[in-house]
C-alpha atoms as a PDB file:
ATOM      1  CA  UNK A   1      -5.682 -14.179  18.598  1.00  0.00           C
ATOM      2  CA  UNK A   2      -1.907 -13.529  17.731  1.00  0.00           C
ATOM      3  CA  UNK A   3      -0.541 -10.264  16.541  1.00  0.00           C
ATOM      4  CA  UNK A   4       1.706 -11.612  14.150  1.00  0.00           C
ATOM      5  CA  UNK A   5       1.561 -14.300  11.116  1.00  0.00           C
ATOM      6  CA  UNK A   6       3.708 -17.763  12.006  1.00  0.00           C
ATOM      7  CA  UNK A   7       5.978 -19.489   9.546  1.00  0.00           C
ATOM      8  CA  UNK A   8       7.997 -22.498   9.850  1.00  0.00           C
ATOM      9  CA  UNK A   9      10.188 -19.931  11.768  1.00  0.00           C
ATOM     10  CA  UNK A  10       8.342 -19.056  13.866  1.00  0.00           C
ATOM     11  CA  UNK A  11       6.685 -15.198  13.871  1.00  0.00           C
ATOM     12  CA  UNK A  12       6.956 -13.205  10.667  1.00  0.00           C
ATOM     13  CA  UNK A  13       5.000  -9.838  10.274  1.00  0.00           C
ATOM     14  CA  UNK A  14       1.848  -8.615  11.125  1.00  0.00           C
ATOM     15  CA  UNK A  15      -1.105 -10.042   9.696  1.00  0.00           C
ATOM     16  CA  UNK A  16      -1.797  -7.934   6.890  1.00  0.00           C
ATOM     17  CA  UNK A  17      -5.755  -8.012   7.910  1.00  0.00           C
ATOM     18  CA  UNK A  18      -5.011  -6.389  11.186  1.00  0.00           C
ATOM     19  CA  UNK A  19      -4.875  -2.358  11.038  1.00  0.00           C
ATOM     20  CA  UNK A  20      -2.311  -2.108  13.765  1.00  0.00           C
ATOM     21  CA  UNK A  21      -0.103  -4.046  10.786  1.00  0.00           C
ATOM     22  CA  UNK A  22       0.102  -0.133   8.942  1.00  0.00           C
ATOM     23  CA  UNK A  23       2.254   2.415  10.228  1.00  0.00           C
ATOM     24  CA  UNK A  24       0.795   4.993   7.555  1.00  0.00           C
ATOM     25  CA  UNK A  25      -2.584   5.706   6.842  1.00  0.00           C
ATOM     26  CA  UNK A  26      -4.358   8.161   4.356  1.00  0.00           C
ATOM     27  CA  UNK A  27      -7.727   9.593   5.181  1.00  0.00           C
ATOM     28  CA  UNK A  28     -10.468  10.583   2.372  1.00  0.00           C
ATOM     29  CA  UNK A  29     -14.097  10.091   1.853  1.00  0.00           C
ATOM     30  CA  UNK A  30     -15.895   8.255  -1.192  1.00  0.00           C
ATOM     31  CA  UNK A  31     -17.346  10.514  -3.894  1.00  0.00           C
ATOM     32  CA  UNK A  32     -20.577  10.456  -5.354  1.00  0.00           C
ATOM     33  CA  UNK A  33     -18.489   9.410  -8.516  1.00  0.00           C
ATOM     34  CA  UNK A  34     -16.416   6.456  -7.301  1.00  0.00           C
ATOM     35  CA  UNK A  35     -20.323   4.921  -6.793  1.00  0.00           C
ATOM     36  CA  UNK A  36     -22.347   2.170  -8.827  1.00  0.00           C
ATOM     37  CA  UNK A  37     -26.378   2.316  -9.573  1.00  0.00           C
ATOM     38  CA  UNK A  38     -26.077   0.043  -5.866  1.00  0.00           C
ATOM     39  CA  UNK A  39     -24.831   2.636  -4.061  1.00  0.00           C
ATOM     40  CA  UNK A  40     -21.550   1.166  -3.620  1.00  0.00           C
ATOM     41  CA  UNK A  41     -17.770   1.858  -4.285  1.00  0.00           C
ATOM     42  CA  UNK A  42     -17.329   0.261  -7.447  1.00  0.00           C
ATOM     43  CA  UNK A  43     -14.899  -2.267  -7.318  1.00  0.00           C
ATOM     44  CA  UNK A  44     -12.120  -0.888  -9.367  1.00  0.00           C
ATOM     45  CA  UNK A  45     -12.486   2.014  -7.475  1.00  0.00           C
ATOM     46  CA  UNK A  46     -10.488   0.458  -5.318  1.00  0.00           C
ATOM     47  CA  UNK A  47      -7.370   0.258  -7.243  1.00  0.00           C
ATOM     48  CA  UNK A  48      -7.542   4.271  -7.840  1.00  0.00           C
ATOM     49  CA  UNK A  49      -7.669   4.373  -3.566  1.00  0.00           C
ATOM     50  CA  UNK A  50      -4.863   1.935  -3.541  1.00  0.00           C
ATOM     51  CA  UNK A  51      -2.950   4.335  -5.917  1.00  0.00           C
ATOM     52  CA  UNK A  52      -3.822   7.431  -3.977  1.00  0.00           C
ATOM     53  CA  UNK A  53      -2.728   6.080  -0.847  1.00  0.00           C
ATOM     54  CA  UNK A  54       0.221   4.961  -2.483  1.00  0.00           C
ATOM     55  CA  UNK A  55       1.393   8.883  -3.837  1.00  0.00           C
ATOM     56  CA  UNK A  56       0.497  10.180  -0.192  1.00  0.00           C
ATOM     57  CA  UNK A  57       2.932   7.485   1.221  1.00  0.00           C
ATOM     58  CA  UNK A  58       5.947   8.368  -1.176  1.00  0.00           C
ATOM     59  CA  UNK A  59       5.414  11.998  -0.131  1.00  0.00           C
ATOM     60  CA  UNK A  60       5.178  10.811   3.389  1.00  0.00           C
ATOM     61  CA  UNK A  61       8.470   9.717   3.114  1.00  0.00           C
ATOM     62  CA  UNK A  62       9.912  12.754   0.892  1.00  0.00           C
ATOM     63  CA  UNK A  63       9.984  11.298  -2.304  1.00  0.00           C
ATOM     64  CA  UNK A  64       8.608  12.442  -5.595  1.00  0.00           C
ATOM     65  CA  UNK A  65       5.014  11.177  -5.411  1.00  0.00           C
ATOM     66  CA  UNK A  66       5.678   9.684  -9.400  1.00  0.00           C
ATOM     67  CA  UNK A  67       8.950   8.909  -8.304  1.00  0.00           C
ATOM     68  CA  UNK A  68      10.817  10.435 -10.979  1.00  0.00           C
ATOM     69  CA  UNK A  69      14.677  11.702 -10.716  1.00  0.00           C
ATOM     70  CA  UNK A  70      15.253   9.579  -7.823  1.00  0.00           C
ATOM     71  CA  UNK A  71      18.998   9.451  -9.177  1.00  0.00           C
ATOM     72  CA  UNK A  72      18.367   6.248 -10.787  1.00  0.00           C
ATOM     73  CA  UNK A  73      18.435   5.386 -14.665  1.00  0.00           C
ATOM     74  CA  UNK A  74      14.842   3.738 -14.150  1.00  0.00           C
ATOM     75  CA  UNK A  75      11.037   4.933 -13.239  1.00  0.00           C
ATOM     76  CA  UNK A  76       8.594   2.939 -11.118  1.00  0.00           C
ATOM     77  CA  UNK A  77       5.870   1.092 -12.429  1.00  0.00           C
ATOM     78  CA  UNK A  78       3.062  -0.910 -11.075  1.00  0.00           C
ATOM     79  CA  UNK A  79       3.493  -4.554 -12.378  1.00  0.00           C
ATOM     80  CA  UNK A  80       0.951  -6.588  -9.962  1.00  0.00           C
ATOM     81  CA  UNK A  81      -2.392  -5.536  -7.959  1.00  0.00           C
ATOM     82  CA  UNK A  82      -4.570  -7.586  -6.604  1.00  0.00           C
ATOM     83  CA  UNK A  83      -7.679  -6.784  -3.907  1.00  0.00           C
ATOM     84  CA  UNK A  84     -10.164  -8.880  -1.721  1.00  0.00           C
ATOM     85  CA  UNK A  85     -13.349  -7.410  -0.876  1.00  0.00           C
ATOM     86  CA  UNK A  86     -15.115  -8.226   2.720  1.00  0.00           C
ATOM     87  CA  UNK A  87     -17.562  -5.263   2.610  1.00  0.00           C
ATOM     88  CA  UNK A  88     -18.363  -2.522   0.850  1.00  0.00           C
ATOM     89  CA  UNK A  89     -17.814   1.546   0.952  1.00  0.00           C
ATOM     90  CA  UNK A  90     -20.562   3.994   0.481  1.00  0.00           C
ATOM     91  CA  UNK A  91     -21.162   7.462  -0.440  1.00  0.00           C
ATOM     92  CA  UNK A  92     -19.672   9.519   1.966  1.00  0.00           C
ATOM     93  CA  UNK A  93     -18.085   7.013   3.724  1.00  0.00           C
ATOM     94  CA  UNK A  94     -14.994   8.462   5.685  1.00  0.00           C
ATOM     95  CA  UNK A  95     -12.144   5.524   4.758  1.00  0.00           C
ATOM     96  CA  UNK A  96      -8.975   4.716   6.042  1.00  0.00           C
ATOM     97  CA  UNK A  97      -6.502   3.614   3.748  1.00  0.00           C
ATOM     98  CA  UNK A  98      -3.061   1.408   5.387  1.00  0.00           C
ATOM     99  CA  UNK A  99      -0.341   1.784   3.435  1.00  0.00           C
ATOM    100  CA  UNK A 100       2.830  -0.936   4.197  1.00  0.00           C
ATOM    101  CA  UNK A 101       6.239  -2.282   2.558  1.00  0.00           C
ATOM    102  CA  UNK A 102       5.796  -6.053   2.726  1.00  0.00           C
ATOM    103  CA  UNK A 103       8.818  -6.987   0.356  1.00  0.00           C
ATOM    104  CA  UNK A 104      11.736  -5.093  -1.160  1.00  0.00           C
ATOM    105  CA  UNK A 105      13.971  -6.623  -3.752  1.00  0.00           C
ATOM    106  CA  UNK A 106      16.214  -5.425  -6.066  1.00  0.00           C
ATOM    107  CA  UNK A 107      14.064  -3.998  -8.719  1.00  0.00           C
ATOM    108  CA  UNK A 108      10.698  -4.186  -6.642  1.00  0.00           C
ATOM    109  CA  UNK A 109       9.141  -3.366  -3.683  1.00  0.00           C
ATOM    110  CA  UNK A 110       5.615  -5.372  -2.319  1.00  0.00           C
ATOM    111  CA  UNK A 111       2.831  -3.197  -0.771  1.00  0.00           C
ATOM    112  CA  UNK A 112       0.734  -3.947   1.459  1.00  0.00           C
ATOM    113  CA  UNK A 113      -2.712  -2.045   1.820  1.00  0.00           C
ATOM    114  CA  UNK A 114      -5.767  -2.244   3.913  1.00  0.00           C
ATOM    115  CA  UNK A 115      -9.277  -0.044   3.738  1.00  0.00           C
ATOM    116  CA  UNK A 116     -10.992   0.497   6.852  1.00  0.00           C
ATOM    117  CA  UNK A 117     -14.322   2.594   8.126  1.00  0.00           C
ATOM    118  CA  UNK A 118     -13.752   3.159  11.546  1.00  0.00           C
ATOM    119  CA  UNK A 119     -12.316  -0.532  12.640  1.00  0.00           C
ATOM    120  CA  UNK A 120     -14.026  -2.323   9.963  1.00  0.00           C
ATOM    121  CA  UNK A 121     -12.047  -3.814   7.603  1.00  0.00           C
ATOM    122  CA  UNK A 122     -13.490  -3.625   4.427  1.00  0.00           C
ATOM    123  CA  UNK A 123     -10.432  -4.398   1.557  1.00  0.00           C
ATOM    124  CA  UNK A 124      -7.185  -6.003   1.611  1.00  0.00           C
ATOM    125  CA  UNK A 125      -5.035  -5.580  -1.180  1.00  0.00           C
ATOM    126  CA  UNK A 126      -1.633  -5.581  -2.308  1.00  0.00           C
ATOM    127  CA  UNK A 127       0.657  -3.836  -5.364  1.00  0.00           C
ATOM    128  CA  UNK A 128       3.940  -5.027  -7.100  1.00  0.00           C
ATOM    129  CA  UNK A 129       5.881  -1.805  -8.109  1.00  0.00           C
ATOM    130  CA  UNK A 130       9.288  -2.160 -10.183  1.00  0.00           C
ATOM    131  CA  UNK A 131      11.547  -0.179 -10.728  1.00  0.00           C
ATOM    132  CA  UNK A 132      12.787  -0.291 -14.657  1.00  0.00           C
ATOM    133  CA  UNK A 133      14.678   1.483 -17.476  1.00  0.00           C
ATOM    134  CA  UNK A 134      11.406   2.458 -19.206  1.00  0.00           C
ATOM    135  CA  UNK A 135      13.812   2.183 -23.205  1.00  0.00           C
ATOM    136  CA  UNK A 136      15.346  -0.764 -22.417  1.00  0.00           C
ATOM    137  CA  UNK A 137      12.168  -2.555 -20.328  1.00  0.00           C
ATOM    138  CA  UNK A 138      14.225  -4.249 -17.708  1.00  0.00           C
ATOM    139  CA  UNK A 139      14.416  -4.190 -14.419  1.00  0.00           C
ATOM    140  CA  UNK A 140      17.269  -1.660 -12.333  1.00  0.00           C
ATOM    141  CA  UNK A 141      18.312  -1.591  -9.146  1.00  0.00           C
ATOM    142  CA  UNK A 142      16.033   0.423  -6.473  1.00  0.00           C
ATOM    143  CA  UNK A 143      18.494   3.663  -5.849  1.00  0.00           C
ATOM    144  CA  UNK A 144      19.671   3.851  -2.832  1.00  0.00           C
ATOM    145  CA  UNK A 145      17.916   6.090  -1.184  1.00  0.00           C
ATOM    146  CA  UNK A 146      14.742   4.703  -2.050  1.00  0.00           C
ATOM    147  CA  UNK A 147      15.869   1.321  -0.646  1.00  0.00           C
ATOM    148  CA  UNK A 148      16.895   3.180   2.944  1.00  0.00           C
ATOM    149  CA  UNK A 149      13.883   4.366   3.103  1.00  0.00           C
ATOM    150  CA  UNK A 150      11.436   1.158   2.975  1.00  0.00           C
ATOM    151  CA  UNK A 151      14.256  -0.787   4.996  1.00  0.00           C
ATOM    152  CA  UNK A 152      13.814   1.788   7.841  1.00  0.00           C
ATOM    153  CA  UNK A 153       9.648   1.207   7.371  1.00  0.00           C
ATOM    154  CA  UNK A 154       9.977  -2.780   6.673  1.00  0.00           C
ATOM    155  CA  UNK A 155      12.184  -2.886   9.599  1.00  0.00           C
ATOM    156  CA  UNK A 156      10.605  -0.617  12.069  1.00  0.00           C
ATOM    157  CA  UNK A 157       8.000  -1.939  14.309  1.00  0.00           C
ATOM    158  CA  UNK A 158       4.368  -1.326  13.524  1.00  0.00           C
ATOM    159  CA  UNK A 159       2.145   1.409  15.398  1.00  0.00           C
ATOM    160  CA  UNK A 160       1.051   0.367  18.785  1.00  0.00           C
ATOM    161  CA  UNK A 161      -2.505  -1.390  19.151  1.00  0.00           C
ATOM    162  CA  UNK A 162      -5.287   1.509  19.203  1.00  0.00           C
ATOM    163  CA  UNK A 163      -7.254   1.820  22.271  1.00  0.00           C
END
């Protein structure tokens, strides 16, 4: 098995199944009240993990968790999410959520994010934020700052393979 994905150039980026592909990682346990009657996370559930994973990594890096007043004219918003279930979470269940910058672009920055109990993988999923003038609906320019940051995390390497 490879560590990393292969294009027609050759090597890309991690595959974004592999934990080792996430350089942060938020820690929490399900809730009796993110269950189903199956004793199950419910599947949107998951989107609400993807989103708290998501504030802990923006404070991670010392931004507003809403990112508001990041010297811009614009605020973020989510404008894609998608998961893929390959097992489910249970009450109790201590997860691991992988938090990752896949993409940045002007107005938008890709996430990647991965769920894990212990080393099973158990969703893959990914969110589309832009950054917009909320009057005018358009996209702005990421302010600079903002962009530094994820190019430092797209750019640095991922954490070493676990043991």
């Amino acid at each position: 098995m490879t560590d990393r994905a292969t294009g027609p150039d050759g090597p890309t980026r991690l595959a974004p199944a592999e934990r080792r592909a996430f350089r942060f990682f938020h820690r929490l346990r399900v809730r009796w009240a993110e269950v189903d009657a199956q004793g199950i996370v419910f599947n949107a559930q998951y989107y609400f993990l993807f989103d708290v994973a998501m504030t802990e990594f923006f404070r991670h890096l010392g931004l507003p968790p809403d990112m508001s007043g990041q010297g811009g004219r614009g605020e973020m918003f989510t404008a894609a999410s998608t998961a893929s279930f390959h097992a489910p979470a249970r009450f109790d269940d201590p997860l691991d959520i992988g938090v990752g910058a896949e993409r940045l672009g002007r107005s938008s920055v890709t996430m990647g994010l991965g769920i894990w109990r212990g080393d099973e993988l158990l969703t893959t999923g990914q969110m589309v934020y832009v950054y917009a003038d909320p009057h005018a609906r358009t996209g702005v320019a990421l302010p600079a700052d903002f962009r530094a940051l994820l190019e430092d995390w797209l750019l640095a390497k991922p954490a070493a393979a676990e043991a």
